[in-house]
PDB file of N, CA and C in Angstrom:
ATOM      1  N   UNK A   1       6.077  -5.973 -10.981  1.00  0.00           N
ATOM      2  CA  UNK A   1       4.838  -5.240 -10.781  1.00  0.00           C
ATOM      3  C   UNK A   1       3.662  -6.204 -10.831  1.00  0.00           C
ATOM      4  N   UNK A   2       2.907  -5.772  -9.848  1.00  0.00           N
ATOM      5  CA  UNK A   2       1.167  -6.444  -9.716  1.00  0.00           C
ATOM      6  C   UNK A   2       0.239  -5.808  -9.860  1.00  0.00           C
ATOM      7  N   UNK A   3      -0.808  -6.511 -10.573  1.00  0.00           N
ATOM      8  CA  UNK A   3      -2.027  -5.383 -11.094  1.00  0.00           C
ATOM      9  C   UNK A   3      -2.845  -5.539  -9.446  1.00  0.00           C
ATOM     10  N   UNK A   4      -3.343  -4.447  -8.953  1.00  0.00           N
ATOM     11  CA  UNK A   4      -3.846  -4.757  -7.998  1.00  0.00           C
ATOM     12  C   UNK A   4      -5.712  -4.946  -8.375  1.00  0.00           C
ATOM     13  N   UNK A   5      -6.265  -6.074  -7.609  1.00  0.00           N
ATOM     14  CA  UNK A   5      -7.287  -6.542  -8.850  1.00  0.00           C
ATOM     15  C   UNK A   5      -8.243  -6.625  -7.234  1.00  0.00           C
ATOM     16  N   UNK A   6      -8.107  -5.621  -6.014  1.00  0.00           N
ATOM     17  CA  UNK A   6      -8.953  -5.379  -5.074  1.00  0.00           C
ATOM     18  C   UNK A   6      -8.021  -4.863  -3.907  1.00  0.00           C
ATOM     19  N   UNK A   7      -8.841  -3.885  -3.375  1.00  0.00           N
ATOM     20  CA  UNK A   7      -8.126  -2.922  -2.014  1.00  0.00           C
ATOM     21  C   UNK A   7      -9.300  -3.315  -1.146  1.00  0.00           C
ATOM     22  N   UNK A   8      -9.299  -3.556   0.129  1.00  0.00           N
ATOM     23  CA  UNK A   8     -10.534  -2.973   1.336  1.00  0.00           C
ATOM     24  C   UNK A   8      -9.924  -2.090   2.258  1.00  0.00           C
ATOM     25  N   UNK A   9     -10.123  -1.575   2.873  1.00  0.00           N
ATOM     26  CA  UNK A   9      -9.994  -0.925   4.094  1.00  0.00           C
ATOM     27  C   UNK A   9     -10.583  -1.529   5.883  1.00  0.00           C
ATOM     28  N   UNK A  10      -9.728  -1.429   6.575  1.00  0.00           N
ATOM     29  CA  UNK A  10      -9.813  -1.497   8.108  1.00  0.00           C
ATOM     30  C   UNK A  10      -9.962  -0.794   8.847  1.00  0.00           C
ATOM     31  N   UNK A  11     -10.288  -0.504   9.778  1.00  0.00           N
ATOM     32  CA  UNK A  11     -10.033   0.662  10.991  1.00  0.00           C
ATOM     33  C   UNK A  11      -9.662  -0.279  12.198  1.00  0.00           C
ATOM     34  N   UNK A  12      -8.761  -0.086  12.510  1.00  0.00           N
ATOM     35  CA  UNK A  12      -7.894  -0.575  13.674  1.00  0.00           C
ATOM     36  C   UNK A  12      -8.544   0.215  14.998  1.00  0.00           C
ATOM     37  N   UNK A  13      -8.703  -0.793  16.605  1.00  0.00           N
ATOM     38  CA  UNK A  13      -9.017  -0.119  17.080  1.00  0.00           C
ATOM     39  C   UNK A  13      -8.265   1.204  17.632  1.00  0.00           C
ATOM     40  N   UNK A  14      -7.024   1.694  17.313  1.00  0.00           N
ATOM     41  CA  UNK A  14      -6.467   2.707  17.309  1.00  0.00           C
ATOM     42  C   UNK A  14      -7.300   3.964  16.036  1.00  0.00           C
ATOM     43  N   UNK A  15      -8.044   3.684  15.750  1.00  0.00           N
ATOM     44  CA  UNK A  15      -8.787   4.721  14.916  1.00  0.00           C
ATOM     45  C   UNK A  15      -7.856   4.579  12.993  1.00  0.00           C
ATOM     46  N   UNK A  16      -6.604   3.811  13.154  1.00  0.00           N
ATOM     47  CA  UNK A  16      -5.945   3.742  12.110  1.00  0.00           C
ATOM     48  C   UNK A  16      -6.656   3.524  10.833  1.00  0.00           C
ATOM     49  N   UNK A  17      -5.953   3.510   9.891  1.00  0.00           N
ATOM     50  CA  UNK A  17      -6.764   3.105   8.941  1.00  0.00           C
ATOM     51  C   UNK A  17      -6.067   1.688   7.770  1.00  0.00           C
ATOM     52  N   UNK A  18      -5.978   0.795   7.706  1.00  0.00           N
ATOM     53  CA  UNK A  18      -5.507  -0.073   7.112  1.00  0.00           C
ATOM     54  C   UNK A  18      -6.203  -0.418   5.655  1.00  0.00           C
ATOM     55  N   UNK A  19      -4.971  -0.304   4.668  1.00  0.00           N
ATOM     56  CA  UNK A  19      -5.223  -0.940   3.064  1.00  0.00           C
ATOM     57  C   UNK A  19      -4.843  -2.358   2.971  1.00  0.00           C
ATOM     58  N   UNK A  20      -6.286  -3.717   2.669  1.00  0.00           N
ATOM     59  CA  UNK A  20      -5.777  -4.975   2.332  1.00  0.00           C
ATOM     60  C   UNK A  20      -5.924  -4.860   1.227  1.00  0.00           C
ATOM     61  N   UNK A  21      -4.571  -5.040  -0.071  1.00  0.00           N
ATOM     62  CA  UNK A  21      -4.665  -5.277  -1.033  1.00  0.00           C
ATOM     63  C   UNK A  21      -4.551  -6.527  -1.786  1.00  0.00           C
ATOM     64  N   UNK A  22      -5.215  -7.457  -2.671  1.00  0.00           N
ATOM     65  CA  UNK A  22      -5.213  -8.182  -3.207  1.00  0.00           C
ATOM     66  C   UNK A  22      -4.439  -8.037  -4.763  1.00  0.00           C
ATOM     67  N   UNK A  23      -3.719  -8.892  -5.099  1.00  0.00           N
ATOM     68  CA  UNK A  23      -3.301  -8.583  -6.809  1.00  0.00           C
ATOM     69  C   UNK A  23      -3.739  -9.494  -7.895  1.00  0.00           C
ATOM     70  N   UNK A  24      -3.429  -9.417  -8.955  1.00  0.00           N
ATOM     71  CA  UNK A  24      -3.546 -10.776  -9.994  1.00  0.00           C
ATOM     72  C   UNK A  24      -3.049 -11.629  -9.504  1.00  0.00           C
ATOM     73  N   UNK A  25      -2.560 -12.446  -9.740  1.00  0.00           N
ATOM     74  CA  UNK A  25      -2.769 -14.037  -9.745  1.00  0.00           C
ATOM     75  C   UNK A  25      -1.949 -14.467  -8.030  1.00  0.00           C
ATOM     76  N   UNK A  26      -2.514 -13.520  -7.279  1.00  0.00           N
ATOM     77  CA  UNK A  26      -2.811 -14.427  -5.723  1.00  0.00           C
ATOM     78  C   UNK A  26      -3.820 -15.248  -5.248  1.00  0.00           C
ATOM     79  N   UNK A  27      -3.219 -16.198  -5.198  1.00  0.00           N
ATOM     80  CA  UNK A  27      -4.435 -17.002  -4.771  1.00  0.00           C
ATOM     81  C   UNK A  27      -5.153 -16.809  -3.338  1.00  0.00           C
ATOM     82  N   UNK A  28      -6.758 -16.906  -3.205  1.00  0.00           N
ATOM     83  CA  UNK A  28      -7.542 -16.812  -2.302  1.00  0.00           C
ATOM     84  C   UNK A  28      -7.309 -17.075  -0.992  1.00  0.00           C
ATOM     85  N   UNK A  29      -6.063 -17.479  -0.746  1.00  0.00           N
ATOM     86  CA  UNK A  29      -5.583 -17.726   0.814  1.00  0.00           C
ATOM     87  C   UNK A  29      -4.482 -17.542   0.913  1.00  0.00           C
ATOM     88  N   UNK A  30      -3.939 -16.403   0.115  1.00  0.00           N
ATOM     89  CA  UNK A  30      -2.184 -15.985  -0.085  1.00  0.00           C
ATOM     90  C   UNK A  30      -2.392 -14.786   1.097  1.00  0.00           C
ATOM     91  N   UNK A  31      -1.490 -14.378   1.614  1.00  0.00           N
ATOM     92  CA  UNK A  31      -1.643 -13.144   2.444  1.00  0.00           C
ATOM     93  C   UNK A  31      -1.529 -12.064   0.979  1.00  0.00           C
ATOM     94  N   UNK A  32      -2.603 -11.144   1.637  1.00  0.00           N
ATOM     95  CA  UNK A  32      -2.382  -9.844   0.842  1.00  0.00           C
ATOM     96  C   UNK A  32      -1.612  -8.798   1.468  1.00  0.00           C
ATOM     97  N   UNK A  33      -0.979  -7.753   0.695  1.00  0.00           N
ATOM     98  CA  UNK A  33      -0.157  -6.554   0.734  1.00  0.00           C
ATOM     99  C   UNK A  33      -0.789  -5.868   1.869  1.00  0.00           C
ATOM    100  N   UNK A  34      -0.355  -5.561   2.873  1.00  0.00           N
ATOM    101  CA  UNK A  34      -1.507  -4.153   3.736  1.00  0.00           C
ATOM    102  C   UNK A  34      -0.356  -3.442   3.884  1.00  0.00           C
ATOM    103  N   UNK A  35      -0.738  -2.164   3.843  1.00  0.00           N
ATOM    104  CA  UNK A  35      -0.324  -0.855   3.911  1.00  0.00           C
ATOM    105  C   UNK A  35      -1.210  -0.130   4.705  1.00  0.00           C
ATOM    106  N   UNK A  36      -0.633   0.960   5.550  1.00  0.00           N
ATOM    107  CA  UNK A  36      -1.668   1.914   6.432  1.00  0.00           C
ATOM    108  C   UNK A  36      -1.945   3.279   5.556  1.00  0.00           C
ATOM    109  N   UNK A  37      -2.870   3.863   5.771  1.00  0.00           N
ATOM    110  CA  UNK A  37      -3.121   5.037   4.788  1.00  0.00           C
ATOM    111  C   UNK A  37      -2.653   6.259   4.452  1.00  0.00           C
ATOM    112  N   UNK A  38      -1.614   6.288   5.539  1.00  0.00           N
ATOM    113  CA  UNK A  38      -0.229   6.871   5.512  1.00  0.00           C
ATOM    114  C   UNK A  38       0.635   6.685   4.200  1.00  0.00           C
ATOM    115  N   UNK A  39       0.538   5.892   4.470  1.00  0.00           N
ATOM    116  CA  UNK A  39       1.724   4.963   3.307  1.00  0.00           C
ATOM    117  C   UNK A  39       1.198   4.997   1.788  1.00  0.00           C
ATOM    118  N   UNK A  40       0.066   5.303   1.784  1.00  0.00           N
ATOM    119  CA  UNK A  40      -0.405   5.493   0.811  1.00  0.00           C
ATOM    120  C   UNK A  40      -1.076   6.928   0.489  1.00  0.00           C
ATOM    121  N   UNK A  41      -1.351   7.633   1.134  1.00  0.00           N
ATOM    122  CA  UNK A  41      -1.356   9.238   0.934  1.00  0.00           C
ATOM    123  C   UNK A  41       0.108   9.431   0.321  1.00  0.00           C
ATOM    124  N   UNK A  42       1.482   9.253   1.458  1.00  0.00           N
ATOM    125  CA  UNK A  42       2.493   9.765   0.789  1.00  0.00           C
ATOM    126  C   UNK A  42       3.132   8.932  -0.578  1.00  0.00           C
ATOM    127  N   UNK A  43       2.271   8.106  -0.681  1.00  0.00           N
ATOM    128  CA  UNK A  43       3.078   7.533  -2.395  1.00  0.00           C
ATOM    129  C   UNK A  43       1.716   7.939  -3.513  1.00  0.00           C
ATOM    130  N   UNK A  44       1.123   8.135  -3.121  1.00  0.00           N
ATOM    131  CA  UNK A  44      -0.067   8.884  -3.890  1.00  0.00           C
ATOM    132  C   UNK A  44      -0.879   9.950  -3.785  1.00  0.00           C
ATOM    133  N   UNK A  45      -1.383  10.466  -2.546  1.00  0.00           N
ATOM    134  CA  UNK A  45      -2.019  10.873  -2.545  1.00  0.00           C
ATOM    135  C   UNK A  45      -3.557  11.043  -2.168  1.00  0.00           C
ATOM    136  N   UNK A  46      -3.586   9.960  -2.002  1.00  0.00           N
ATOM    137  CA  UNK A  46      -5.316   9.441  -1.515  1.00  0.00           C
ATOM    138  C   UNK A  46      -4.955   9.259  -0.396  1.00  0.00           C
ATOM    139  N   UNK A  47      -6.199   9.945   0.328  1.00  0.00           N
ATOM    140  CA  UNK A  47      -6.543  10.282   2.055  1.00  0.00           C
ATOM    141  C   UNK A  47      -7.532   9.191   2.326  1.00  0.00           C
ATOM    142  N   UNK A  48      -8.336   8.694   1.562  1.00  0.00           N
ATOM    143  CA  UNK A  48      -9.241   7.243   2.057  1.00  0.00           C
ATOM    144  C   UNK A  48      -9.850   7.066   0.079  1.00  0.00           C
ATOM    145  N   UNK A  49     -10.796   6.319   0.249  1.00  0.00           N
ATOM    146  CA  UNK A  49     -11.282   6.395  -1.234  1.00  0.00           C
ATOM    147  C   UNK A  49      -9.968   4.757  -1.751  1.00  0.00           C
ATOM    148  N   UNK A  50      -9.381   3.983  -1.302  1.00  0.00           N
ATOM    149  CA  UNK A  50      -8.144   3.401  -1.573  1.00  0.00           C
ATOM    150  C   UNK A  50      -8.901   2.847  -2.559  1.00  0.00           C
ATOM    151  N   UNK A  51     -10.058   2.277  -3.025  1.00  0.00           N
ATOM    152  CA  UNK A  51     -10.754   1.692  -4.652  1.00  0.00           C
ATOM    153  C   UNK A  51     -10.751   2.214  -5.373  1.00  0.00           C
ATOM    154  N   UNK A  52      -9.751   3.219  -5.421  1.00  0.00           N
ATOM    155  CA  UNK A  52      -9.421   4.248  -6.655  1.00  0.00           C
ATOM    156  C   UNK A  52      -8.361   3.347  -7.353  1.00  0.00           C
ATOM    157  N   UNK A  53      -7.671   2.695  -6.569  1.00  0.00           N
ATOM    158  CA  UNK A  53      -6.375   2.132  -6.470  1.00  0.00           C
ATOM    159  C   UNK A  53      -6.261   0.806  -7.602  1.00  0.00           C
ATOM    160  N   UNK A  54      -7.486   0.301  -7.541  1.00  0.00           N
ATOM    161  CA  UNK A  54      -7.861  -1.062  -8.585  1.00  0.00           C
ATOM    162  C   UNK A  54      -7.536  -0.692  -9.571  1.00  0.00           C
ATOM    163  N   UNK A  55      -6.667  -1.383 -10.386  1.00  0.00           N
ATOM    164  CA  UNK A  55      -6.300  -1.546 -11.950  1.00  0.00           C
ATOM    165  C   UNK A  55      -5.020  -0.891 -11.779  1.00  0.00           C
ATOM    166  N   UNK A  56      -4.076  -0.359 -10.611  1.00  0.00           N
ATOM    167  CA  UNK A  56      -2.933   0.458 -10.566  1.00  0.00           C
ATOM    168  C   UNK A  56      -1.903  -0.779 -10.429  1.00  0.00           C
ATOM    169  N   UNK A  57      -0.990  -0.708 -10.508  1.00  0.00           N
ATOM    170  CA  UNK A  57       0.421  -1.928 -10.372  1.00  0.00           C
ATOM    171  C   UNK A  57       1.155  -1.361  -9.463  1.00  0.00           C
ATOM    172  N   UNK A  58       1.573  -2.199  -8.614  1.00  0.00           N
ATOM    173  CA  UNK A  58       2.241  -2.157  -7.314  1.00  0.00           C
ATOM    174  C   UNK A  58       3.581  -2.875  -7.153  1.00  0.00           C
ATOM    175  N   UNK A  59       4.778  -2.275  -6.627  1.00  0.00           N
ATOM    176  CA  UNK A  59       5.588  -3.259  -6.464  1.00  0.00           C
ATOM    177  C   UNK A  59       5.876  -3.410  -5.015  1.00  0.00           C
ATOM    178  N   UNK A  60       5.853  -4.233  -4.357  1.00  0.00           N
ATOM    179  CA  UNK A  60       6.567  -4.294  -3.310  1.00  0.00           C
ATOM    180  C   UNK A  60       7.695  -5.048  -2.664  1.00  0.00           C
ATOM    181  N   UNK A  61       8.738  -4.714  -2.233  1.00  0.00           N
ATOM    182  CA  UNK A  61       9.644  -5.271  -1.253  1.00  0.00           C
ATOM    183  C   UNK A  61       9.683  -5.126   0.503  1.00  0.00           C
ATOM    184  N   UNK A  62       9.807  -6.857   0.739  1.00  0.00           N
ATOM    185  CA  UNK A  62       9.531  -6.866   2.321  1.00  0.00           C
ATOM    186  C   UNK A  62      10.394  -6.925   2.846  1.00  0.00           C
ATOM    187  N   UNK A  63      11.163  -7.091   4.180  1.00  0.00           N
ATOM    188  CA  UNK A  63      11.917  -6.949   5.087  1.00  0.00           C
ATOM    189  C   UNK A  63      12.227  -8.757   5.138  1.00  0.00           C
ATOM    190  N   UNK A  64      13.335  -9.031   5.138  1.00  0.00           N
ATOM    191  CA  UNK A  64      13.719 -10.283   5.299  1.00  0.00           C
ATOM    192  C   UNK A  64      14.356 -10.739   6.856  1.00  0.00           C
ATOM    193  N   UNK A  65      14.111 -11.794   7.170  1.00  0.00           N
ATOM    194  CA  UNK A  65      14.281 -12.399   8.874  1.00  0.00           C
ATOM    195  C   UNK A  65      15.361 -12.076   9.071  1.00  0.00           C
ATOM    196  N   UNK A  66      15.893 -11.216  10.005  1.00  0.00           N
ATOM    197  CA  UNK A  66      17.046 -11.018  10.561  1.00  0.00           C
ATOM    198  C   UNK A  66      17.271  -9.293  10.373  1.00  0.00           C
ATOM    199  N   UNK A  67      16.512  -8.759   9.459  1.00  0.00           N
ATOM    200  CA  UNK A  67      16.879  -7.349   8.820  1.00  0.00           C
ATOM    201  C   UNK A  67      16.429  -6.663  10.368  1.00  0.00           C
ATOM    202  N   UNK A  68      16.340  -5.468  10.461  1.00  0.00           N
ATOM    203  CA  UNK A  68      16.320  -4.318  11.777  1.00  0.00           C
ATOM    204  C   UNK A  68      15.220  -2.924  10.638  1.00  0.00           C
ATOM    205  N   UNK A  69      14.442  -3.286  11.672  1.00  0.00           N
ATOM    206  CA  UNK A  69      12.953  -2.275  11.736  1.00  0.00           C
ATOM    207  C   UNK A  69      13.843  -0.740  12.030  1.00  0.00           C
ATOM    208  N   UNK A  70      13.648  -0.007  11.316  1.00  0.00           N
ATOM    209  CA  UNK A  70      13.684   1.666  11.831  1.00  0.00           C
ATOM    210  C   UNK A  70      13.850   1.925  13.555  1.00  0.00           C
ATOM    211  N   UNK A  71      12.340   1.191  13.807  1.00  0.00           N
ATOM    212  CA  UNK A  71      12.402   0.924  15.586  1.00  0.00           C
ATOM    213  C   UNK A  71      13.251   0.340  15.882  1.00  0.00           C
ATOM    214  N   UNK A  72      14.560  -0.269  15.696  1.00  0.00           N
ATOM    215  CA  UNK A  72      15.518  -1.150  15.686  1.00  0.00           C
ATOM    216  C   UNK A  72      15.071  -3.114  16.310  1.00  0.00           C
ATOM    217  N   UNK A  73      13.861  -3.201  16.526  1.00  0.00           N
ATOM    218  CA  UNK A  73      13.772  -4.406  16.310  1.00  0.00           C
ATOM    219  C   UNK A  73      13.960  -5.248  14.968  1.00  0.00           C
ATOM    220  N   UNK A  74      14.286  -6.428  15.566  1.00  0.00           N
ATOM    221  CA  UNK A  74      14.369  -7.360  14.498  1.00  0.00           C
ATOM    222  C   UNK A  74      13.353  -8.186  13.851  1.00  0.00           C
ATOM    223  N   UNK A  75      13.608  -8.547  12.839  1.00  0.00           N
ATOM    224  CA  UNK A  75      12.277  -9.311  11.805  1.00  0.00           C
ATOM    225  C   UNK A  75      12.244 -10.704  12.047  1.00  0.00           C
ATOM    226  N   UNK A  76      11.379 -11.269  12.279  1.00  0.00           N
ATOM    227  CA  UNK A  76      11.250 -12.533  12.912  1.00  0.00           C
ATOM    228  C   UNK A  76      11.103 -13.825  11.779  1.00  0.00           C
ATOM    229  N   UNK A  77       9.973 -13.141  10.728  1.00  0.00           N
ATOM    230  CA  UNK A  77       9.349 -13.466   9.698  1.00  0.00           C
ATOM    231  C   UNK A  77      10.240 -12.639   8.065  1.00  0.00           C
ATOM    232  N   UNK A  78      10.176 -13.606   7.203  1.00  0.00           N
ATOM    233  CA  UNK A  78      10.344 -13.007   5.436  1.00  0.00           C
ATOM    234  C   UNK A  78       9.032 -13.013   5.084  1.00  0.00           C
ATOM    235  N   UNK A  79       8.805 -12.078   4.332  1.00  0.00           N
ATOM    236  CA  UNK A  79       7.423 -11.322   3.449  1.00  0.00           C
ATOM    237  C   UNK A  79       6.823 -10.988   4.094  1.00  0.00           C
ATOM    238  N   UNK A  80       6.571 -10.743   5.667  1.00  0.00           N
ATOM    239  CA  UNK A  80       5.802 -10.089   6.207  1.00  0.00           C
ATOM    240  C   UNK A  80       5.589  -8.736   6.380  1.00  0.00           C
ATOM    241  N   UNK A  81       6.247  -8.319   6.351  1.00  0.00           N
ATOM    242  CA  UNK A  81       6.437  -6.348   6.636  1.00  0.00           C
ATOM    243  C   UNK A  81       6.965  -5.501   5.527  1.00  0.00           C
ATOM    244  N   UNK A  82       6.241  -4.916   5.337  1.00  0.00           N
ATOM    245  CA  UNK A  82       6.573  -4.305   3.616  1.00  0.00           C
ATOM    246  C   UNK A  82       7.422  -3.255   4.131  1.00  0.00           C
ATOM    247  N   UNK A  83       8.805  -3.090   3.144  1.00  0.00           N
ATOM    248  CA  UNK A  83      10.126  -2.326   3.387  1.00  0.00           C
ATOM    249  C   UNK A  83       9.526  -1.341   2.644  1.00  0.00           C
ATOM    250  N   UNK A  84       9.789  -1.536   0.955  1.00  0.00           N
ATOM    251  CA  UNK A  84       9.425  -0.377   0.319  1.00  0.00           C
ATOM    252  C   UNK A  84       8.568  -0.949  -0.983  1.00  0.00           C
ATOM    253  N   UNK A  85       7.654   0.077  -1.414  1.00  0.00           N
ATOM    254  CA  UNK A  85       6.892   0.022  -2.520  1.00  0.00           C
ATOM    255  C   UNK A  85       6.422   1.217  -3.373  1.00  0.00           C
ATOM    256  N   UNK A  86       5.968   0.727  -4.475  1.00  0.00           N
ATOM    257  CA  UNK A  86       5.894   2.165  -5.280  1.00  0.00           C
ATOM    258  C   UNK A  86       4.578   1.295  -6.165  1.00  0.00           C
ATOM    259  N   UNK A  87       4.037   2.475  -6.902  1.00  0.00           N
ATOM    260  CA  UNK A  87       2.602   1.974  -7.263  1.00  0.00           C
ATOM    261  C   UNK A  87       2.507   3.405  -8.558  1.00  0.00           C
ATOM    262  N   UNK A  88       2.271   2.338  -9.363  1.00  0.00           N
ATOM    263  CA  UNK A  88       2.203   3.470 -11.071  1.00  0.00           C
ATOM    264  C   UNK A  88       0.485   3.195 -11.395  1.00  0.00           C
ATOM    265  N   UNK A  89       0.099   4.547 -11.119  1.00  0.00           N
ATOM    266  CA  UNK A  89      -1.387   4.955 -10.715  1.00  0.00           C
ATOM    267  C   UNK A  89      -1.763   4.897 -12.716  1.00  0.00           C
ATOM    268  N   UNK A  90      -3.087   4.189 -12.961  1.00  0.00           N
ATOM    269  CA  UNK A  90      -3.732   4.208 -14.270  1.00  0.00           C
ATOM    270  C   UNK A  90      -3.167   6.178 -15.012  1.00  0.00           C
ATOM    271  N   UNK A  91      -3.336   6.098 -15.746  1.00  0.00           N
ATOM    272  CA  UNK A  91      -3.826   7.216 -16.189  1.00  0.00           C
ATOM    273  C   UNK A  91      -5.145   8.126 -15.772  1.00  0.00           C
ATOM    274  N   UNK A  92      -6.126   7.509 -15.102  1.00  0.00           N
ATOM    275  CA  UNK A  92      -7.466   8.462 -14.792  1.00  0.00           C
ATOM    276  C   UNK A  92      -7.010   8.748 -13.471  1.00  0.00           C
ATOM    277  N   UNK A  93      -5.975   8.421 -12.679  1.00  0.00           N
ATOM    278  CA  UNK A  93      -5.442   9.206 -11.654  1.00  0.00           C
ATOM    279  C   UNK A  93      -4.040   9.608 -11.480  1.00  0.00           C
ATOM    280  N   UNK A  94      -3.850   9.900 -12.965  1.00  0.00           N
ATOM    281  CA  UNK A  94      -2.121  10.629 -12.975  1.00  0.00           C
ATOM    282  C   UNK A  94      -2.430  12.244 -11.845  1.00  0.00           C
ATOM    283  N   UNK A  95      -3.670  12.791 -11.767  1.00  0.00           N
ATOM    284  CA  UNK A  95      -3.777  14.125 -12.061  1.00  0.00           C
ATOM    285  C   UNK A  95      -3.764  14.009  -9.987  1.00  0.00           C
ATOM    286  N   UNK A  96      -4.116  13.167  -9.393  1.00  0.00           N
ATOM    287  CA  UNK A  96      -3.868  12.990  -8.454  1.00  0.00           C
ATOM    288  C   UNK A  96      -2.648  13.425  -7.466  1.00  0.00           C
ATOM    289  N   UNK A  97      -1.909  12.271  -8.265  1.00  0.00           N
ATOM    290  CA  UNK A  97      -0.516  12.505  -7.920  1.00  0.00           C
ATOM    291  C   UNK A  97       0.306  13.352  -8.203  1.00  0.00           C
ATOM    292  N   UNK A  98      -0.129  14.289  -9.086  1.00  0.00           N
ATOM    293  CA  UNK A  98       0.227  15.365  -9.503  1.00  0.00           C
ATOM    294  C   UNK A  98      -0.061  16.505  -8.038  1.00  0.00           C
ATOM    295  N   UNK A  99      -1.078  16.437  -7.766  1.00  0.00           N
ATOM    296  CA  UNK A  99      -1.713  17.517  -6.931  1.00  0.00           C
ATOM    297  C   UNK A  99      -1.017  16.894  -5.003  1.00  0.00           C
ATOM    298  N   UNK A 100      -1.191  15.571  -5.340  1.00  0.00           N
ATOM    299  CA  UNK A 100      -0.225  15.231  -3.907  1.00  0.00           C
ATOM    300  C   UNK A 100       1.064  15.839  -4.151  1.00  0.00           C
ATOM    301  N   UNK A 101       1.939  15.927  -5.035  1.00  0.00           N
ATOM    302  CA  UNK A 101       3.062  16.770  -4.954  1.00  0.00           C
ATOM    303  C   UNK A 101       3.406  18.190  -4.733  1.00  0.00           C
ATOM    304  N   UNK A 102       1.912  18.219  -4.698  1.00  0.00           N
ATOM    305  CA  UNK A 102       1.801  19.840  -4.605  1.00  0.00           C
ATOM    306  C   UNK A 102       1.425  20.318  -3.182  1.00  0.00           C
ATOM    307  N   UNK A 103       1.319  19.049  -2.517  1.00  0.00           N
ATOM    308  CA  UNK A 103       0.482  18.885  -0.976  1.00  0.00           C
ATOM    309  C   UNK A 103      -1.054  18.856  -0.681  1.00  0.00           C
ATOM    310  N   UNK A 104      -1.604  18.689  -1.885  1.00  0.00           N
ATOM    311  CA  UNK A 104      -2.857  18.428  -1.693  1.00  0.00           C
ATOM    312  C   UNK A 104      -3.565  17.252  -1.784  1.00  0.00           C
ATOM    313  N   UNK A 105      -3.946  17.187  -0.665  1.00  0.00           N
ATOM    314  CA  UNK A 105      -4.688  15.707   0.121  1.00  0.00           C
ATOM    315  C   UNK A 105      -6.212  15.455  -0.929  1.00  0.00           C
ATOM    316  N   UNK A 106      -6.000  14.569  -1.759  1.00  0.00           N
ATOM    317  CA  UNK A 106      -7.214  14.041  -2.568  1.00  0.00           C
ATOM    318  C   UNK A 106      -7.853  13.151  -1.767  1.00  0.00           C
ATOM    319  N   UNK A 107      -9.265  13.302  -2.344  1.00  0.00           N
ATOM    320  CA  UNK A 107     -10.394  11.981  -1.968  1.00  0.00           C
ATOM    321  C   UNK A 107     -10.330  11.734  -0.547  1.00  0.00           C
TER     322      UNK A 107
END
């Protein structure tokens, strides 16, 4: 687990919405975590607002060179494409994720 210690947001010109996350002890020219806001509604709950997210711990696992994308392409690159992750929200937004389980779209 990583404390995540900064989120920004993107808008892709597809209207998307992209999370760059930064953690503890990455250094200033490490690639950061991005996730689309998809990906993060359904593991939390938050619809935009992702600076809610600071001080939460994140784990992630990426897709390693040779592995097969859902789309069935192949991975060209290791650590580039996040497989799976999970993220244990502070306590001042347990109540969040509570209410995303319930289907309700916060923030």
């Amino acid at each position: 687990m990583a404390l995540i210690t900064s989120i920004r947001t993107k808008v892709k010109d597809d209207n998307s919405v992209l999370a760059i996350i930064r953690t503890e002890g990455m250094a200033a020219d490490s690639t950061p975590i991005f996730l689309t806001a998809k990906q993060i509604a359904a593991a939390c709950g938050l619809s935009n607002n992702f600076s809610l997210l600071k001080g939460a711990d994140i784990n992630v696992t990426y897709y390693k060179k040779g592995e097969k994308l859902v789309s069935g392409a192949e991975v060209t690159d290791d650590g580039k494409i996040v497989k799976e992750f999970d993220l244990e929200l502070p306590a001042r937004l347990q109540g969040i994720q509570a209410a995303a389980a319930f289907g309700a779209s916060m923030f």
